[in-house]
N, C-alpha and C. Protein backbone atom coordinates (compact mmCIF):
# COMPACT_ATOMS: atom_id res chain seq x y z
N UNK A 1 86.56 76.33 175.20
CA UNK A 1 87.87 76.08 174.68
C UNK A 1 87.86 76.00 173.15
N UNK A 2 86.84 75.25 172.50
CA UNK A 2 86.71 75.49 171.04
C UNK A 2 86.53 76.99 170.18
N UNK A 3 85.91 77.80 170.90
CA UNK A 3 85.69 78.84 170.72
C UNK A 3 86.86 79.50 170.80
N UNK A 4 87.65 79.47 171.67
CA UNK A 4 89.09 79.93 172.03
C UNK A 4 90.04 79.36 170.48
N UNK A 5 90.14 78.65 170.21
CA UNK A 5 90.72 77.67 169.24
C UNK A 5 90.35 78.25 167.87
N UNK A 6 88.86 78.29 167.65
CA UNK A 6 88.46 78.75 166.86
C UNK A 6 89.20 80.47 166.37
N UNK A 7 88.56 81.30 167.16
CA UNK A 7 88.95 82.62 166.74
C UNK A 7 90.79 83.10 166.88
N UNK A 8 91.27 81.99 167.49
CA UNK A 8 92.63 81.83 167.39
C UNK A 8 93.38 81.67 165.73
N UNK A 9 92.26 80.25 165.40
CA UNK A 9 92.98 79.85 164.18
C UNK A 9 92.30 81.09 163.07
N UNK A 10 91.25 81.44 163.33
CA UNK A 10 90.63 82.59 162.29
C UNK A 10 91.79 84.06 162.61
N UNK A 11 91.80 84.05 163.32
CA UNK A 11 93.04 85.66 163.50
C UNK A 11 93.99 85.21 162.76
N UNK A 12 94.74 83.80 163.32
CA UNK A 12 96.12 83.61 162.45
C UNK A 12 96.26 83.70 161.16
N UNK A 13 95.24 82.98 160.62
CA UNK A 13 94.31 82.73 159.07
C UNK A 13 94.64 84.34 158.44
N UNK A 14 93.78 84.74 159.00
CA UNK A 14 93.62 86.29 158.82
C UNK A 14 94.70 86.79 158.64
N UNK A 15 95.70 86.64 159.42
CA UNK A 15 97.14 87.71 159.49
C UNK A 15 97.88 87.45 158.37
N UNK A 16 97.75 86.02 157.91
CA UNK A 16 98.97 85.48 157.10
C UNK A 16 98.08 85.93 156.06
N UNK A 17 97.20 85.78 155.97
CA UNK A 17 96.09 86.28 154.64
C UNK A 17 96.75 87.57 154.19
N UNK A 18 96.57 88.65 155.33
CA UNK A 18 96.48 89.89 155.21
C UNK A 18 98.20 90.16 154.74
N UNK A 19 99.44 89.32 155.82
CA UNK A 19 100.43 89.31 155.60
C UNK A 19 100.72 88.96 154.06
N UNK A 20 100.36 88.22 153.14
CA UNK A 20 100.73 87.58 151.91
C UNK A 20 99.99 88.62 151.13
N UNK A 21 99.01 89.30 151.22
CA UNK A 21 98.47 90.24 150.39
C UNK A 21 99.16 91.48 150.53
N UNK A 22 99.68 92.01 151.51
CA UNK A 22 100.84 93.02 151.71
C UNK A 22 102.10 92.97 150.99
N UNK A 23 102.44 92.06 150.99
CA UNK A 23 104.28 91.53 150.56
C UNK A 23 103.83 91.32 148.77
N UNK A 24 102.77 91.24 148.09
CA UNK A 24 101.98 90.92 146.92
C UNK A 24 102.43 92.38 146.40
N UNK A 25 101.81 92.91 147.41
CA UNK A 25 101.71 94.46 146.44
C UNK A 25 102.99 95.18 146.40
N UNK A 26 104.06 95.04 147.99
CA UNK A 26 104.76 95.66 147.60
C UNK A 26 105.83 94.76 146.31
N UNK A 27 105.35 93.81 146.40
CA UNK A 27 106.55 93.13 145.09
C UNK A 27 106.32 93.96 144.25
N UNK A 28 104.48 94.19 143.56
CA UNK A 28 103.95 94.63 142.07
C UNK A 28 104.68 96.46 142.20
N UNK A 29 105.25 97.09 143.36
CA UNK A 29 105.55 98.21 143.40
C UNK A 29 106.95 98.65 143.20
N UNK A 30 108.01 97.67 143.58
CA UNK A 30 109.07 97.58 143.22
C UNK A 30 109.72 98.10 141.98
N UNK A 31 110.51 98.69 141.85
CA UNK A 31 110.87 99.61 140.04
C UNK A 31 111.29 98.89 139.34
N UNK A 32 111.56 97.41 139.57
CA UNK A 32 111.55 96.18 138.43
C UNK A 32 110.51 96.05 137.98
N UNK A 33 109.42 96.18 139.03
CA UNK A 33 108.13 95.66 138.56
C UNK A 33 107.42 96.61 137.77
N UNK A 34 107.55 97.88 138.28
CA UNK A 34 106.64 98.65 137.58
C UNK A 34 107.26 98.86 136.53
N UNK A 35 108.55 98.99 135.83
CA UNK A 35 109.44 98.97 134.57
C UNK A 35 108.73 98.08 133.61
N UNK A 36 108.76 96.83 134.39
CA UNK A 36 108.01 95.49 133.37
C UNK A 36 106.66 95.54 133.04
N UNK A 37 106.13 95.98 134.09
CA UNK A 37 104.83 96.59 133.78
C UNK A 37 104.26 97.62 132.82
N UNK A 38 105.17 98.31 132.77
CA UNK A 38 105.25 99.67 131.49
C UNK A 38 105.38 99.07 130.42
N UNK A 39 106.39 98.38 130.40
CA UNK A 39 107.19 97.81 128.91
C UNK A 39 105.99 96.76 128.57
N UNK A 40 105.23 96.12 129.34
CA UNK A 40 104.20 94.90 128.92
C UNK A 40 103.02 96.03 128.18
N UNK A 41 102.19 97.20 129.01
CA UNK A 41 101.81 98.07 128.49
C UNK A 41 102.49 98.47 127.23
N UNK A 42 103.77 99.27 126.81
CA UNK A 42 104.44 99.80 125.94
C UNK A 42 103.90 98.40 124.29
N UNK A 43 104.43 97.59 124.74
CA UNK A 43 104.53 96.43 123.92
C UNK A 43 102.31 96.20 123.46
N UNK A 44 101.67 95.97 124.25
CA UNK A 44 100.11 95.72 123.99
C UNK A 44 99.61 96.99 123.18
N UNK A 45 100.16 98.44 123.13
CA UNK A 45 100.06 99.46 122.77
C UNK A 45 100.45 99.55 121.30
N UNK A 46 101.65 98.80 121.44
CA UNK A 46 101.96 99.20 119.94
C UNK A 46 101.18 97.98 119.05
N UNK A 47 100.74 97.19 119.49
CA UNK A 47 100.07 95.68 119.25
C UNK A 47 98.85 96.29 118.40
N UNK A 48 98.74 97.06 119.29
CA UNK A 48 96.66 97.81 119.28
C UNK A 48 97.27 98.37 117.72
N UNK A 49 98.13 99.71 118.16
CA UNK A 49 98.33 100.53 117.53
C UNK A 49 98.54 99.32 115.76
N UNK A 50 99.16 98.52 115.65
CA UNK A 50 99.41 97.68 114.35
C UNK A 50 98.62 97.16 113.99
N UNK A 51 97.70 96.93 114.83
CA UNK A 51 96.57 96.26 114.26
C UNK A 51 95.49 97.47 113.91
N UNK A 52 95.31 98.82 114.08
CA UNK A 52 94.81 99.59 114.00
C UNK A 52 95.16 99.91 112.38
N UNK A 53 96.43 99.98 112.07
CA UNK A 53 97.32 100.42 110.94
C UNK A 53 96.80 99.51 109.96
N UNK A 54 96.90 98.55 110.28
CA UNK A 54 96.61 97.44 109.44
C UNK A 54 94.73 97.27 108.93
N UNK A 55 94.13 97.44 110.06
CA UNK A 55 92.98 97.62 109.17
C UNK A 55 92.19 98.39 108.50
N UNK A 56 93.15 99.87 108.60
CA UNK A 56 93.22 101.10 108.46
C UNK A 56 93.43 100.98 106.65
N UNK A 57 95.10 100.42 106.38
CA UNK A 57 95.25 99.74 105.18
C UNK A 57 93.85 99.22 104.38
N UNK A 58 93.74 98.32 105.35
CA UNK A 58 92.42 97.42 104.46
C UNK A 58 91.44 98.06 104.29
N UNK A 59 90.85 98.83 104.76
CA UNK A 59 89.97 99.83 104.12
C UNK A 59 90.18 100.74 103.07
N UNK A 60 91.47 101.21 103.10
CA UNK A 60 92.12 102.56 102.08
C UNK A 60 92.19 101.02 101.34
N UNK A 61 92.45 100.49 100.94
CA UNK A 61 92.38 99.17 99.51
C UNK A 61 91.13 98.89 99.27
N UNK A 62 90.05 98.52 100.18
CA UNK A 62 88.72 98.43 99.48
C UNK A 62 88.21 99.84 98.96
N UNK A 63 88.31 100.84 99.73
CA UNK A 63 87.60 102.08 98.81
C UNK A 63 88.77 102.85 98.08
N UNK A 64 89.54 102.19 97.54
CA UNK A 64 90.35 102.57 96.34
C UNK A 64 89.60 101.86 95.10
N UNK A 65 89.64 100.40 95.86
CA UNK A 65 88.81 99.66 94.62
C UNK A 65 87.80 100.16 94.25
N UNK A 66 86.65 100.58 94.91
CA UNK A 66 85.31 100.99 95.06
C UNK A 66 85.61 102.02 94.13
N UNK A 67 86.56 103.01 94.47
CA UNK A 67 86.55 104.64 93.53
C UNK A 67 86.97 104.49 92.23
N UNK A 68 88.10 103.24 92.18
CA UNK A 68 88.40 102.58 90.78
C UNK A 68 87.29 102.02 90.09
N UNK A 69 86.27 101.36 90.50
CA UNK A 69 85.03 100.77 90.17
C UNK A 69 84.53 101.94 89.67
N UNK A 70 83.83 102.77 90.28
CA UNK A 70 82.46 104.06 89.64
C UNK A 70 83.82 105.01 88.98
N UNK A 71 84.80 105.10 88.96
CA UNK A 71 85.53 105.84 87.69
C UNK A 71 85.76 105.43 86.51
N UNK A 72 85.93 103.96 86.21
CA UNK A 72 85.90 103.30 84.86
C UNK A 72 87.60 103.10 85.22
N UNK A 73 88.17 102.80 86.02
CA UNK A 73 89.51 102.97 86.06
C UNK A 73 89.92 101.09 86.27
N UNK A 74 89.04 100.10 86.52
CA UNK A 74 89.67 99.03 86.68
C UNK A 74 88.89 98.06 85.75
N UNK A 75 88.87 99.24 84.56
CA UNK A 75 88.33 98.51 83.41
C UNK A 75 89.58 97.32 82.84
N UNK A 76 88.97 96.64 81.50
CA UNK A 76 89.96 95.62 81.35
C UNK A 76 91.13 96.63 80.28
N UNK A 77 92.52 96.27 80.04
CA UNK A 77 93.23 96.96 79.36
C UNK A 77 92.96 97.22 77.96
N UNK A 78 93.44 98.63 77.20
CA UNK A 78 93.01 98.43 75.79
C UNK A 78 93.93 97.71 75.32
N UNK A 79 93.93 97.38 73.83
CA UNK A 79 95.03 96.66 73.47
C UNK A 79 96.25 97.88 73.22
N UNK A 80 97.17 97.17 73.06
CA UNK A 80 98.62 98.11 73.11
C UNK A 80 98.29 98.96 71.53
N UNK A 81 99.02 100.07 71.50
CA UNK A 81 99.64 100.42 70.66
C UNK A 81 100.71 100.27 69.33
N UNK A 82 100.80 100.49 68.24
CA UNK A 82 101.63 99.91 67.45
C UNK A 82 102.52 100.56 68.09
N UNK A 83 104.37 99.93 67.90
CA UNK A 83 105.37 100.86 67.82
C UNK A 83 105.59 101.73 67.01
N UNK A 84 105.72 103.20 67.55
CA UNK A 84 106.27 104.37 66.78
C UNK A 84 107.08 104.34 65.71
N UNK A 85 106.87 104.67 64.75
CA UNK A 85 107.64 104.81 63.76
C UNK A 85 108.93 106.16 63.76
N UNK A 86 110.06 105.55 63.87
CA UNK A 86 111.29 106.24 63.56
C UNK A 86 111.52 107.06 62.14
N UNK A 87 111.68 108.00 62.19
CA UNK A 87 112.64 108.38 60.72
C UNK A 87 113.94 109.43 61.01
N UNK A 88 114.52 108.76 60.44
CA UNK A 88 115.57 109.50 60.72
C UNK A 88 115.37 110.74 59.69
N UNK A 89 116.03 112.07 60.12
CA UNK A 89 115.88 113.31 59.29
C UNK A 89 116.93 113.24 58.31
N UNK A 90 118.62 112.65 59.00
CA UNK A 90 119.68 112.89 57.44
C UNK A 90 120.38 111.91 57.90
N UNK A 91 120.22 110.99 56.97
CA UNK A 91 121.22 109.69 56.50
C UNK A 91 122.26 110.00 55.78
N UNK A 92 123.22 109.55 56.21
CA UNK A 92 124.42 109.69 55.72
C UNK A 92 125.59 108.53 55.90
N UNK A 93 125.73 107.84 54.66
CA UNK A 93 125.87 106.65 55.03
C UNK A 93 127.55 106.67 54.72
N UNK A 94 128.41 107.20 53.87
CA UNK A 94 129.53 107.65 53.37
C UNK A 94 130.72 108.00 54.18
N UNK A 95 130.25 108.71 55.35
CA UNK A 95 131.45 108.73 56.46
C UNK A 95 131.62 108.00 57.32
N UNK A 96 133.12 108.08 57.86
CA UNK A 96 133.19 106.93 58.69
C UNK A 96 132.81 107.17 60.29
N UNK A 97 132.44 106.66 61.18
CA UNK A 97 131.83 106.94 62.50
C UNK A 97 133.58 108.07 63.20
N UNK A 98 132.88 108.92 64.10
CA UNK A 98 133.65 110.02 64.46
C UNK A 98 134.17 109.76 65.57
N UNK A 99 135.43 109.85 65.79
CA UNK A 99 136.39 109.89 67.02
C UNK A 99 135.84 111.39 67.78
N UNK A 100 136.12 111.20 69.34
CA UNK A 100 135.52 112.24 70.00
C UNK A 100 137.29 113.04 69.69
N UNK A 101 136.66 114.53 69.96
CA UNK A 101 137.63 115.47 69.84
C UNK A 101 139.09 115.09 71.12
N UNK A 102 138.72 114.27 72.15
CA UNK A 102 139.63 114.73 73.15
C UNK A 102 140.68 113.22 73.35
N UNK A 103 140.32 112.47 71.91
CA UNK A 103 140.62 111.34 71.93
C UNK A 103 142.14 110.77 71.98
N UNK A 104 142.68 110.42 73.08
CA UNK A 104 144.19 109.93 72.97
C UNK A 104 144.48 108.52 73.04
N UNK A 105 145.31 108.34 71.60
CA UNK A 105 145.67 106.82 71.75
C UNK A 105 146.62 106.37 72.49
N UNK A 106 147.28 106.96 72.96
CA UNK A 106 148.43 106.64 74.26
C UNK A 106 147.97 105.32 75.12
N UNK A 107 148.77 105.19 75.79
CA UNK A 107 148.49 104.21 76.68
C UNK A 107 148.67 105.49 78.19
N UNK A 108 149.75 105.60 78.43
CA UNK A 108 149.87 107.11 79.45
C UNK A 108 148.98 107.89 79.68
N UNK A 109 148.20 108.53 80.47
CA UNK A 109 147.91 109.81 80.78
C UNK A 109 149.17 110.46 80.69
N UNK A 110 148.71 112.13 80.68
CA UNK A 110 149.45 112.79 80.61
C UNK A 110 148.97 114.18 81.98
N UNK A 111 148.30 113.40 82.72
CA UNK A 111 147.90 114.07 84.17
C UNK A 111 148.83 115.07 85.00
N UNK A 112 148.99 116.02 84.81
CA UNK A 112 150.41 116.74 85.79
C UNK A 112 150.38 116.24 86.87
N UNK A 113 149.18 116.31 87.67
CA UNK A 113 148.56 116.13 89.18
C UNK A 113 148.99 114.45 89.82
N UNK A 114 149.59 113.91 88.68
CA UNK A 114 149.79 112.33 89.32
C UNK A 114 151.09 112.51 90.30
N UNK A 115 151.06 111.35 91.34
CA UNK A 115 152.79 111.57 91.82
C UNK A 115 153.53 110.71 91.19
N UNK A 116 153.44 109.65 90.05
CA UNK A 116 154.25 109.23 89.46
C UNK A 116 154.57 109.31 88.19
């Protein structure tokens, strides 16, 4: 009778086992699931991918420095330059500053194209 009992409760064991591992998968198969599943993929992908970018960066900055180093390029600055000296070619100090040719003192336009 124990024996009976026994492989009784081991089958049942078993079924619901087997039953709960069935109903598992078809949940993970469901097109909610596999959607979310993509998008969790989609999302870890681009994760990789930024962090890829990023240390990608950090290298193109150390061997920039490096090429700036053996070129003489991140030497210290020279000192500046004096400012350029101006000369003007013809001074003319006697006239008075020039009105442009198209100059109207009106207050009006005289626009044809207006509607008022």
């Amino acid at each position: 009778m124990f024996r009976r009992t026994f492989w009784f409760t081991a089958g049942a064991a078993a079924g619901v086992w087997a039953t709960t591992k069935v109903n598992r998968k078809l949940k993970q198969l469901t097109p909610e699931s596999l959607a979310a599943q993509a998008a969790n993929k989609a999302i870890d992908v681009g994760h990789r991918l930024k962090d890829f970018a990023l240390d990608v960066r950090d290298g193109m900055v150390q061997r920039e420095a490096e090429l700036g180093d053996a070129l003489g390029l991140n030497t210290p600055e020279l000192p500046e330059l004096p400012p350029q000296a101006r000369v003007v070619a013809i001074e003319n100090h006697n006239s008075a500053p020039r009105k442009p040719a198209n100059h109207n003192p009106t207050k009006y336009s005289y626009n044809r194209n207006e509607d008022h």
